[in-house]
PDB file of N, CA and C in Angstrom:
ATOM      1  N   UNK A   1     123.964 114.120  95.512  1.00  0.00           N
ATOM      2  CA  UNK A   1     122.604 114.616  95.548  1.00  0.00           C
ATOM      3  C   UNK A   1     122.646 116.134  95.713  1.00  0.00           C
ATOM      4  N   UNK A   2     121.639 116.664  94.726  1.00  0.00           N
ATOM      5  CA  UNK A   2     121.934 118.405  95.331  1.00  0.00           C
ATOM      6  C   UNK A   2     120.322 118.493  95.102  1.00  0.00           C
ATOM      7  N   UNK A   3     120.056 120.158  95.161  1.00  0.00           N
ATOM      8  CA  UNK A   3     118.803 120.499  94.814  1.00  0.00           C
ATOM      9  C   UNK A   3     118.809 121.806  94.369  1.00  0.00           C
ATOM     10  N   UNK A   4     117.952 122.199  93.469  1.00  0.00           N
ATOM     11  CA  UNK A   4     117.647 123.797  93.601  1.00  0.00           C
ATOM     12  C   UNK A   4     116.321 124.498  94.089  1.00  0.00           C
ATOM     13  N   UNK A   5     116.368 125.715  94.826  1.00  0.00           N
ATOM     14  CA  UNK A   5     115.675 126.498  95.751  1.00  0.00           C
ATOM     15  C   UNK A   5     115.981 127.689  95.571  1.00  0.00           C
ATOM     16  N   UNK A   6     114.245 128.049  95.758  1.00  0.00           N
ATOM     17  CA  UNK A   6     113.930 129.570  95.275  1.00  0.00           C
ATOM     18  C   UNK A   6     114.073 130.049  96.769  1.00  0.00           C
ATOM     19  N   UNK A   7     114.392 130.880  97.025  1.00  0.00           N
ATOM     20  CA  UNK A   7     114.755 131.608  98.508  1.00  0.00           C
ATOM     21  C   UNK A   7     114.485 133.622  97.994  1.00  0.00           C
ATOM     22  N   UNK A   8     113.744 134.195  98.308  1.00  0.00           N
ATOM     23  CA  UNK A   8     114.321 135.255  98.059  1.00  0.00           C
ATOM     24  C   UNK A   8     114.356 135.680  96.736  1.00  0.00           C
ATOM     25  N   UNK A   9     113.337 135.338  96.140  1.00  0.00           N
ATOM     26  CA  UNK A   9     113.247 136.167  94.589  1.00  0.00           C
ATOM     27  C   UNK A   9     114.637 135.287  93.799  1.00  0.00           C
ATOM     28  N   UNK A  10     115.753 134.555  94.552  1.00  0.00           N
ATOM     29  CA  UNK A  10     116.696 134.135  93.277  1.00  0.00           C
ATOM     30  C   UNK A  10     116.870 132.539  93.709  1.00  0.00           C
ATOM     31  N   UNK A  11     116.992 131.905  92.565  1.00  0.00           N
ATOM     32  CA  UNK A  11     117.220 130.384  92.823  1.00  0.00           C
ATOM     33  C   UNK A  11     119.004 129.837  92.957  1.00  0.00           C
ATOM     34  N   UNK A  12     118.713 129.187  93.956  1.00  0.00           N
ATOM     35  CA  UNK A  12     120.136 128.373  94.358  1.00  0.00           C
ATOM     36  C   UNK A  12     120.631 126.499  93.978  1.00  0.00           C
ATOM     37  N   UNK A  13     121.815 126.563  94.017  1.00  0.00           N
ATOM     38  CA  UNK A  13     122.031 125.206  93.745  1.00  0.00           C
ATOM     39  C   UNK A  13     122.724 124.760  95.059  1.00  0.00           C
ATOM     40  N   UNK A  14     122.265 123.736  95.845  1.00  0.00           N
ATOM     41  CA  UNK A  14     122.804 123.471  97.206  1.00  0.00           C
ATOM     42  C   UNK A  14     122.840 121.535  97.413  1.00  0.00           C
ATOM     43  N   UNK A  15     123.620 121.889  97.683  1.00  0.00           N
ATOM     44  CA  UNK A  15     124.003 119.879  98.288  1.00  0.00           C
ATOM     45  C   UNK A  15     124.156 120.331 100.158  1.00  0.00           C
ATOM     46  N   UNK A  16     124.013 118.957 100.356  1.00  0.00           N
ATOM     47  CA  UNK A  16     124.347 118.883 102.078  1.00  0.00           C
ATOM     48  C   UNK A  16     125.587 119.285 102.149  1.00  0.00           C
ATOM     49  N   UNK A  17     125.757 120.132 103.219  1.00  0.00           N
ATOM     50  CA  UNK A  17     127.771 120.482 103.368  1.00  0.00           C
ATOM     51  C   UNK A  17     127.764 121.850 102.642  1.00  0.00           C
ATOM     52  N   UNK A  18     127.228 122.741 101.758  1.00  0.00           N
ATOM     53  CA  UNK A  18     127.288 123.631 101.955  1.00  0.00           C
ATOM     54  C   UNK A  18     126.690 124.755 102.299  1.00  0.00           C
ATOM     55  N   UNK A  19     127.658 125.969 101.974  1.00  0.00           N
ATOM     56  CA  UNK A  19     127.185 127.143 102.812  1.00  0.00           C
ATOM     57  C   UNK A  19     126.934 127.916 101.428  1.00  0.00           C
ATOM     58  N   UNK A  20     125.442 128.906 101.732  1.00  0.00           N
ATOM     59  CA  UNK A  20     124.722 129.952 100.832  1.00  0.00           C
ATOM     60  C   UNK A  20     124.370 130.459 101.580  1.00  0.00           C
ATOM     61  N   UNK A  21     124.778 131.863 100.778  1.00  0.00           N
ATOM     62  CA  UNK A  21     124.218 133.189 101.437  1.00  0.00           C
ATOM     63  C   UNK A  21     123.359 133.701 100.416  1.00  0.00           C
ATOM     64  N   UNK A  22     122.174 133.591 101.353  1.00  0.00           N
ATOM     65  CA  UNK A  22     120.762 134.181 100.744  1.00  0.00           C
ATOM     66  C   UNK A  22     119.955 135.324 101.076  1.00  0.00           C
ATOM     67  N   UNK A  23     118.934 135.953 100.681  1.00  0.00           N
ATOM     68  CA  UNK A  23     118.863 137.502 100.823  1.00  0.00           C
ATOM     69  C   UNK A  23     118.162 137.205 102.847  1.00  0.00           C
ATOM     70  N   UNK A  24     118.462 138.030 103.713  1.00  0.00           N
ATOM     71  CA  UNK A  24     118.256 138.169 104.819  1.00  0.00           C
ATOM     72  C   UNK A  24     116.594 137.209 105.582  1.00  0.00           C
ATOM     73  N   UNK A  25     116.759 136.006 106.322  1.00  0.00           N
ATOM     74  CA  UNK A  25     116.282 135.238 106.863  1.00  0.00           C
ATOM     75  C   UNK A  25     115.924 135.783 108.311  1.00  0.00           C
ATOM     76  N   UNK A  26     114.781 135.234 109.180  1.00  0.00           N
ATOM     77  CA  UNK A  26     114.135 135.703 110.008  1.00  0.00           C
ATOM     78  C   UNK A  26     114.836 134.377 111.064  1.00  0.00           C
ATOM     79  N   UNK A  27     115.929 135.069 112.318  1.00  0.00           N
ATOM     80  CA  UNK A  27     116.582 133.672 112.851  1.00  0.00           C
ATOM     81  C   UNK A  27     117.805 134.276 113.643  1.00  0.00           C
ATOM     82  N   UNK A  28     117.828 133.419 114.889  1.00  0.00           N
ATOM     83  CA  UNK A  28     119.174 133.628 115.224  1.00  0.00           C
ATOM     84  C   UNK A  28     120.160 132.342 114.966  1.00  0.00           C
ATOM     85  N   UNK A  29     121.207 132.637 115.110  1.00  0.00           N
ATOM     86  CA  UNK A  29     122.821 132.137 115.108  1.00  0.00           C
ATOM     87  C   UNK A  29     122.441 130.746 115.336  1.00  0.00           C
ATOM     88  N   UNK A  30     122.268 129.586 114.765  1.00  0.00           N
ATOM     89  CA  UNK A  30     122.416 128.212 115.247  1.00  0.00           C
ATOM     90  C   UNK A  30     120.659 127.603 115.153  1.00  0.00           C
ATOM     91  N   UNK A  31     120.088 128.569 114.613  1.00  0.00           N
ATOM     92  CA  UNK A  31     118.788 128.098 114.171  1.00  0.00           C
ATOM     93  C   UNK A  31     118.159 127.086 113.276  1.00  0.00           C
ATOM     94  N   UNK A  32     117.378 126.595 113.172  1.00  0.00           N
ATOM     95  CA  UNK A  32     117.409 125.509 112.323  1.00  0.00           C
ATOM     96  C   UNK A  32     115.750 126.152 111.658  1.00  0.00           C
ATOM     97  N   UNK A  33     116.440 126.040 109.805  1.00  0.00           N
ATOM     98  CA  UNK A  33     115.421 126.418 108.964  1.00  0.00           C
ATOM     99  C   UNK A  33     115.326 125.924 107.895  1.00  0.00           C
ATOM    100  N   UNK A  34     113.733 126.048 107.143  1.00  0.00           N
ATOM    101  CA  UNK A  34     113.321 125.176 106.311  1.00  0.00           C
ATOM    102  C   UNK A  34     113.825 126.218 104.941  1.00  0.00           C
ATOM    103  N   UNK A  35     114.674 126.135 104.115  1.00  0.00           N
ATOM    104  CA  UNK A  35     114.726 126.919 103.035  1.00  0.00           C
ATOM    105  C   UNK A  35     113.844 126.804 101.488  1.00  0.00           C
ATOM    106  N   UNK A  36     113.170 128.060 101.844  1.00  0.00           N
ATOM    107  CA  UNK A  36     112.404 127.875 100.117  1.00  0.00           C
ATOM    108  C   UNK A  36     111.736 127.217 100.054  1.00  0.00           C
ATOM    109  N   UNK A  37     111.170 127.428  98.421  1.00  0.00           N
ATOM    110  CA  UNK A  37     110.707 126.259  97.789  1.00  0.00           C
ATOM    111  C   UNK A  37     111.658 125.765  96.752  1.00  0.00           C
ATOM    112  N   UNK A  38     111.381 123.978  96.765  1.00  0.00           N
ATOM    113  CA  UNK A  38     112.453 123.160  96.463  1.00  0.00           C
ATOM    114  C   UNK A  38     111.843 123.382  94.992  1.00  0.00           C
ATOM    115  N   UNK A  39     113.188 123.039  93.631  1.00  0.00           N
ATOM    116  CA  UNK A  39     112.276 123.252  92.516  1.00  0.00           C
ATOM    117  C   UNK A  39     112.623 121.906  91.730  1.00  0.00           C
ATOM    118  N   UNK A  40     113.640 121.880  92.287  1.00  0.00           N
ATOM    119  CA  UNK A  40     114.350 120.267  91.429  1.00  0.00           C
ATOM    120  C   UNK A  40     115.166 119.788  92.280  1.00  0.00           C
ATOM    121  N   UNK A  41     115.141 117.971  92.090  1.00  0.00           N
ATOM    122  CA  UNK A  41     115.910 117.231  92.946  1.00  0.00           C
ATOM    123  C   UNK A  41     117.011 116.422  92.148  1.00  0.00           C
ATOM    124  N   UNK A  42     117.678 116.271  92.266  1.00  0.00           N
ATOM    125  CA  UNK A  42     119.059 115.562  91.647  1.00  0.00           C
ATOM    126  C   UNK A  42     119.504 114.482  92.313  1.00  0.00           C
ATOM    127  N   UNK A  43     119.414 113.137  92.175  1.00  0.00           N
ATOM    128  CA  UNK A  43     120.191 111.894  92.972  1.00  0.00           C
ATOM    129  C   UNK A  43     120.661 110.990  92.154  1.00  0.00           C
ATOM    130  N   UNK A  44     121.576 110.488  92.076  1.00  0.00           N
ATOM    131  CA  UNK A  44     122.371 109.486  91.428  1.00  0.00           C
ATOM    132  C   UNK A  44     121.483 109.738  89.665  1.00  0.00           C
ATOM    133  N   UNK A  45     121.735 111.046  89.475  1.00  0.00           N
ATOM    134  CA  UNK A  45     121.498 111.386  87.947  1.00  0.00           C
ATOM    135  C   UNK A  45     119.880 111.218  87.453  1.00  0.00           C
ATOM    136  N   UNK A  46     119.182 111.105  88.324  1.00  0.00           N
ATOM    137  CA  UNK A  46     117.591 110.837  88.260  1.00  0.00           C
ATOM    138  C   UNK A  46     117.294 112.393  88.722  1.00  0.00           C
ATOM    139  N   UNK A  47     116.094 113.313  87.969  1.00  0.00           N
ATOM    140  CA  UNK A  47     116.300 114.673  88.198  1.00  0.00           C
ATOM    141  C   UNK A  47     114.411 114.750  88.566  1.00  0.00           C
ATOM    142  N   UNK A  48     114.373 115.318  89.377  1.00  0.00           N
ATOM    143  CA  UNK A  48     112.905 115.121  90.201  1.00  0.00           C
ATOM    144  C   UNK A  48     112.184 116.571  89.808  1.00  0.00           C
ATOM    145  N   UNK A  49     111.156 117.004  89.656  1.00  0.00           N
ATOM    146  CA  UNK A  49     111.026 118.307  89.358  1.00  0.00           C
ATOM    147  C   UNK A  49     109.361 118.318  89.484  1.00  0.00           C
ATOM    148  N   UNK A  50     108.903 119.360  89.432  1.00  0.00           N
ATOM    149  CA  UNK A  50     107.227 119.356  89.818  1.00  0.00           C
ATOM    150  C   UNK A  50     106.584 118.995  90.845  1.00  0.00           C
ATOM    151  N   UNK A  51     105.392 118.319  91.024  1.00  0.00           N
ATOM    152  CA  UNK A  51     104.688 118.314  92.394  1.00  0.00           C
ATOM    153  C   UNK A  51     105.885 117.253  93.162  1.00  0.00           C
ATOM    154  N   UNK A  52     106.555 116.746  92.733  1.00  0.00           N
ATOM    155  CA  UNK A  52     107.152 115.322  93.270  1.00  0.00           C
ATOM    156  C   UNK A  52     108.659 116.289  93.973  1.00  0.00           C
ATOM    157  N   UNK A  53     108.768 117.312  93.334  1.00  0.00           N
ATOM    158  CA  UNK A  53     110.353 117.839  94.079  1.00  0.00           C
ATOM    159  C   UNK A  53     109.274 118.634  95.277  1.00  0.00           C
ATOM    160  N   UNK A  54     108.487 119.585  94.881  1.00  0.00           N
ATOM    161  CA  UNK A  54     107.683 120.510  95.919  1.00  0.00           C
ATOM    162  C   UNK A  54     107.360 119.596  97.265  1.00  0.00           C
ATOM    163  N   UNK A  55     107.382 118.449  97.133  1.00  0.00           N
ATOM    164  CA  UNK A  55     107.317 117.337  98.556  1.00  0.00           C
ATOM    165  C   UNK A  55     108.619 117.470  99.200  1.00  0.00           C
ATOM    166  N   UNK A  56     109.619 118.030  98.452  1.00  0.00           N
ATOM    167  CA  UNK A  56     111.361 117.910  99.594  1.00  0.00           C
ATOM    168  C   UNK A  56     111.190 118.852 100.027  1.00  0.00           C
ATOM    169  N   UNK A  57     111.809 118.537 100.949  1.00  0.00           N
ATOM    170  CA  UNK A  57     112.189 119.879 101.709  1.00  0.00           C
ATOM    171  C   UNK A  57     114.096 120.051 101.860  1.00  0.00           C
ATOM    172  N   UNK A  58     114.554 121.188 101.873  1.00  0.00           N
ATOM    173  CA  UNK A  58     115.774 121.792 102.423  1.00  0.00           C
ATOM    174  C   UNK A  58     115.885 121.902 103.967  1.00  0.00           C
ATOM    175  N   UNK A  59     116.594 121.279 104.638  1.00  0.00           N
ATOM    176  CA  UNK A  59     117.353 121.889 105.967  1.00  0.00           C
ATOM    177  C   UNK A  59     118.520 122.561 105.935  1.00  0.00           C
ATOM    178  N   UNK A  60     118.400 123.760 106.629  1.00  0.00           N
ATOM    179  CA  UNK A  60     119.501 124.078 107.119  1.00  0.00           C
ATOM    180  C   UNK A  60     119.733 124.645 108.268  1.00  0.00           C
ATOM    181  N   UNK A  61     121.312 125.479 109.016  1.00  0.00           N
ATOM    182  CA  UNK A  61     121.177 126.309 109.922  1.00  0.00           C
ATOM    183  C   UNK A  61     121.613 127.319 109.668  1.00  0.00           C
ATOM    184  N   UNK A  62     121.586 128.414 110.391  1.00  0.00           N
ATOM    185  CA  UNK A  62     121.660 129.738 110.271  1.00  0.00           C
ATOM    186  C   UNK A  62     123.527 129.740 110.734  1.00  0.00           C
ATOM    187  N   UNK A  63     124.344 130.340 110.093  1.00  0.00           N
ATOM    188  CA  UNK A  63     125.626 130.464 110.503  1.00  0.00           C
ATOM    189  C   UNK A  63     126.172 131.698 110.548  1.00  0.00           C
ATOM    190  N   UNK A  64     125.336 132.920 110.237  1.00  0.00           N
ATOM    191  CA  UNK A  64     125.950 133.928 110.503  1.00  0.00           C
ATOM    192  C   UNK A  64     124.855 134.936 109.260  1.00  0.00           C
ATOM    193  N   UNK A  65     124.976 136.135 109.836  1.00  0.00           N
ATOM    194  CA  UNK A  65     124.054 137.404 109.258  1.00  0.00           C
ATOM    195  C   UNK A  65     125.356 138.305 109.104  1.00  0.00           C
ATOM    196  N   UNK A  66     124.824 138.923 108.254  1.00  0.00           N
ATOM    197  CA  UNK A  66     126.415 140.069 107.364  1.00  0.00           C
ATOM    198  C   UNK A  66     125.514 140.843 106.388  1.00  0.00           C
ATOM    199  N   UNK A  67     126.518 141.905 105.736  1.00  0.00           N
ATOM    200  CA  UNK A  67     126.293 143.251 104.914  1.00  0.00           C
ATOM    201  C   UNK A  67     127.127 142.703 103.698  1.00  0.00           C
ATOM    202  N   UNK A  68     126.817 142.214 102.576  1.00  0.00           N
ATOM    203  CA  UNK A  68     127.826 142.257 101.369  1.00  0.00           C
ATOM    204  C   UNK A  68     128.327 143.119 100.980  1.00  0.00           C
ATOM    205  N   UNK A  69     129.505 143.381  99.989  1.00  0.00           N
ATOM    206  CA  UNK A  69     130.408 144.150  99.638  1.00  0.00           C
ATOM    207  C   UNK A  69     129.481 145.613  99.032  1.00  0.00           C
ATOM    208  N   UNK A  70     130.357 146.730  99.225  1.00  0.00           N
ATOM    209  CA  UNK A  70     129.452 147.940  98.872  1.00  0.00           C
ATOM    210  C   UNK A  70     129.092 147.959  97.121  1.00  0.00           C
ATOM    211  N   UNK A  71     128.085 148.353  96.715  1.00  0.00           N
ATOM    212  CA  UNK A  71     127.797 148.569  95.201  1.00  0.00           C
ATOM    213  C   UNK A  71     127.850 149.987  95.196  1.00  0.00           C
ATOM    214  N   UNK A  72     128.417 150.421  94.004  1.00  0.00           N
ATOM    215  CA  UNK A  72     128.344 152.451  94.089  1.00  0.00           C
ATOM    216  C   UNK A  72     127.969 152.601  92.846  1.00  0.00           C
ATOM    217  N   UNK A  73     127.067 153.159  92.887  1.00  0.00           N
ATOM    218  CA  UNK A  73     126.149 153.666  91.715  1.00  0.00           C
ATOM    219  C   UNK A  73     126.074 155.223  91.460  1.00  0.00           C
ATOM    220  N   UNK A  74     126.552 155.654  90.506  1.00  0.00           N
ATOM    221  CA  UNK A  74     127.211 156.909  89.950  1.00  0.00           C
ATOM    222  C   UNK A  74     126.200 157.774  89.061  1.00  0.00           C
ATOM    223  N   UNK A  75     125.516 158.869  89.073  1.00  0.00           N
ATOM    224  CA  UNK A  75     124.356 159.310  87.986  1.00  0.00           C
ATOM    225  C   UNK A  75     125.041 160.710  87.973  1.00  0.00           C
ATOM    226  N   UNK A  76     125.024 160.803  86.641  1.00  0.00           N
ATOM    227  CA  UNK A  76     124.982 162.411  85.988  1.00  0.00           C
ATOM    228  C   UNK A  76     124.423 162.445  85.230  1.00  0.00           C
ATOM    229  N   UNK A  77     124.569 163.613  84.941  1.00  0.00           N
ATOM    230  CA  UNK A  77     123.860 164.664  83.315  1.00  0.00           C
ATOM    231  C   UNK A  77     125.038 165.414  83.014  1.00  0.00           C
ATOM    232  N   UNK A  78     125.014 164.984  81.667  1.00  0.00           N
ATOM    233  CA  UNK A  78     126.289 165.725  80.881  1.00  0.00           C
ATOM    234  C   UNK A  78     125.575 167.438  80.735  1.00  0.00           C
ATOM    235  N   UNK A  79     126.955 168.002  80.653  1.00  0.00           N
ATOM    236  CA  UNK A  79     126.399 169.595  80.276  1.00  0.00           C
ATOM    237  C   UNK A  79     125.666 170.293  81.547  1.00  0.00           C
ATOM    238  N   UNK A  80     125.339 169.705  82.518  1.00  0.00           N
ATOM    239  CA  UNK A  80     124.469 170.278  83.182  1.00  0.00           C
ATOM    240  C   UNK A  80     124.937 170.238  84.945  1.00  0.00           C
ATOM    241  N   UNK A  81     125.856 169.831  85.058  1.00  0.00           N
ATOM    242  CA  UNK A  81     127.389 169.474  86.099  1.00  0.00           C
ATOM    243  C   UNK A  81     126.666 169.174  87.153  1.00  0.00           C
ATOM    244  N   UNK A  82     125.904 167.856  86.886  1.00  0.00           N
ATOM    245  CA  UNK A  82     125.003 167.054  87.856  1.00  0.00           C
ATOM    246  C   UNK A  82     125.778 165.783  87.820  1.00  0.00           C
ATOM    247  N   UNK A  83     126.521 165.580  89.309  1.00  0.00           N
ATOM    248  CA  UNK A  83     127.183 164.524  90.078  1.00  0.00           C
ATOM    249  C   UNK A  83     126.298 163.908  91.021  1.00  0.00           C
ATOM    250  N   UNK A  84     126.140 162.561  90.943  1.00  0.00           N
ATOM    251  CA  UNK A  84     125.660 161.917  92.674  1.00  0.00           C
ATOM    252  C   UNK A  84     126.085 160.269  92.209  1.00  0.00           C
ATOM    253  N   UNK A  85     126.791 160.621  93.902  1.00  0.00           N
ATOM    254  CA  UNK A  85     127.223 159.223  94.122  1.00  0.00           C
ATOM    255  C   UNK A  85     126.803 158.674  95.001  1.00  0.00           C
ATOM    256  N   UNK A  86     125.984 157.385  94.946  1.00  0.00           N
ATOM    257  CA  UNK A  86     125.025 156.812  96.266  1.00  0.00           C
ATOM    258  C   UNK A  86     126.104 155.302  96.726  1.00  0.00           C
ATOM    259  N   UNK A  87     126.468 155.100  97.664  1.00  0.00           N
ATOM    260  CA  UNK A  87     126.396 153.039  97.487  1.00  0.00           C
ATOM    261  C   UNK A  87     125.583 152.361  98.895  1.00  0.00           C
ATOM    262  N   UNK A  88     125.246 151.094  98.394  1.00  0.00           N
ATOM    263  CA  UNK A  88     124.255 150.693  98.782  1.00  0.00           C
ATOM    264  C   UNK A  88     124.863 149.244  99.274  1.00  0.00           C
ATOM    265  N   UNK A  89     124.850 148.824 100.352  1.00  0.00           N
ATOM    266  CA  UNK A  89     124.868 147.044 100.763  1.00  0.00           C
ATOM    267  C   UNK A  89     123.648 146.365 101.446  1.00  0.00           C
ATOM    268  N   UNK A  90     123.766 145.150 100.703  1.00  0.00           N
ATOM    269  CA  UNK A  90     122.761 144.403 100.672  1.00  0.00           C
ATOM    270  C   UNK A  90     122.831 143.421 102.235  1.00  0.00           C
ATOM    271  N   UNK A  91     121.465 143.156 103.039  1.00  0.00           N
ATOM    272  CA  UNK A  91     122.123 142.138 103.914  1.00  0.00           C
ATOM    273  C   UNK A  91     122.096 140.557 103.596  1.00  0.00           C
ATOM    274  N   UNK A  92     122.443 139.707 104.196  1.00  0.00           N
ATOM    275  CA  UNK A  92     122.494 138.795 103.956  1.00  0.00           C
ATOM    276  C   UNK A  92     122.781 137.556 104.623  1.00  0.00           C
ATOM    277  N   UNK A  93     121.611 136.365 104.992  1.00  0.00           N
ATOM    278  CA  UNK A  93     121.991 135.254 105.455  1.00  0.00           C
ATOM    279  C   UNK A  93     122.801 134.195 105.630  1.00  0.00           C
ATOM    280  N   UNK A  94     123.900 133.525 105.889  1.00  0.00           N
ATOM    281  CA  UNK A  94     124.622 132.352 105.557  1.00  0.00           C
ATOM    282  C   UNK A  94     123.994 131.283 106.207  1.00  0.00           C
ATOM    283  N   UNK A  95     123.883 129.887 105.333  1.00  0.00           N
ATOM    284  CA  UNK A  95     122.882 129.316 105.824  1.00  0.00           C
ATOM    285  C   UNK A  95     124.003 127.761 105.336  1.00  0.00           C
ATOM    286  N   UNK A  96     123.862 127.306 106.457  1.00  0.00           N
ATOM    287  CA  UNK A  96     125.108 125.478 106.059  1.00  0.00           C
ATOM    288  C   UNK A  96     123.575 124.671 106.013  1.00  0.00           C
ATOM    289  N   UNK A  97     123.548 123.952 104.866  1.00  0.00           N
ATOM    290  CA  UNK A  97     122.327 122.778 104.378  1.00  0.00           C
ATOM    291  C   UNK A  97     122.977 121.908 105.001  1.00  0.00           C
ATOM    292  N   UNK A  98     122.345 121.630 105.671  1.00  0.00           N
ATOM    293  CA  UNK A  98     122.489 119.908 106.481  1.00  0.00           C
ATOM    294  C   UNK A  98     121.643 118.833 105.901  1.00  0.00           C
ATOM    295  N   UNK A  99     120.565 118.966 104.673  1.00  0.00           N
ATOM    296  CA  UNK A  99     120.047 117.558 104.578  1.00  0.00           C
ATOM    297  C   UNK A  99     118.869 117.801 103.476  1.00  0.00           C
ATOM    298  N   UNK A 100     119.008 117.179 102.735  1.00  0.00           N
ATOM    299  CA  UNK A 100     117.761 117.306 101.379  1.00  0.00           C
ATOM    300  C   UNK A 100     116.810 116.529 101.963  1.00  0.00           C
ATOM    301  N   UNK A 101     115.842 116.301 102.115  1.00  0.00           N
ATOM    302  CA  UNK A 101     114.783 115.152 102.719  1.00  0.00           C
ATOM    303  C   UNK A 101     113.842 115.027 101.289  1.00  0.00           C
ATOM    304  N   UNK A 102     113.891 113.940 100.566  1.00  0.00           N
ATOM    305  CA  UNK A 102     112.718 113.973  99.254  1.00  0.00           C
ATOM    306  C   UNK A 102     111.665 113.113  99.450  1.00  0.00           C
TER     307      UNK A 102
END
């Protein structure tokens, strides 16, 4: 059984047992939260989708808050000896799904 969930502007694919890191959640360490909205349900190959998936819900818990890897984003102008180098990290939730409920 898995599901997918919009969290955060991007959609995920999650079964019970694992861990996703999603854009930064409101929670401490060992919290228990409802993720997203559900968009599709998957069970023994029967695929649930529309008002009938929007009834599941996602559980999970909170397992840890972190900074992902740095991105460096580089801008010039040729001819004109314009350098800038910015980088930027994103934060980010880890979240262990404990349970699809449909």
């Amino acid at each position: 059984m898995y599901a997918v969930i919009e969290t955060g502007g991007k959609q995920y694919r999650v079964a019970p047992g694992d861990v996703v890191e999603v854009e930064t959640l409101e929670g401490e360490i060992g919290k228990e939260v409802n993720l997203g909205r559900v968009l599709a349900v998957v069970s023994d190959g029967a695929v649930t989708t529309g008002e009938a998936a929007r009834s599941a819900t996602v559980k999970g818990t909170i397992t840890a808050h972190g900074r992902g890897r740095k991105v460096i984003v580089f801008k010039f102008k040729r001819k004109k000896q314009y350098k800038k180098t910015i980088g930027h990290r994103q934060n980010f939730t880890a979240v262990k799904v404990n349970e699809i409920v449909s």
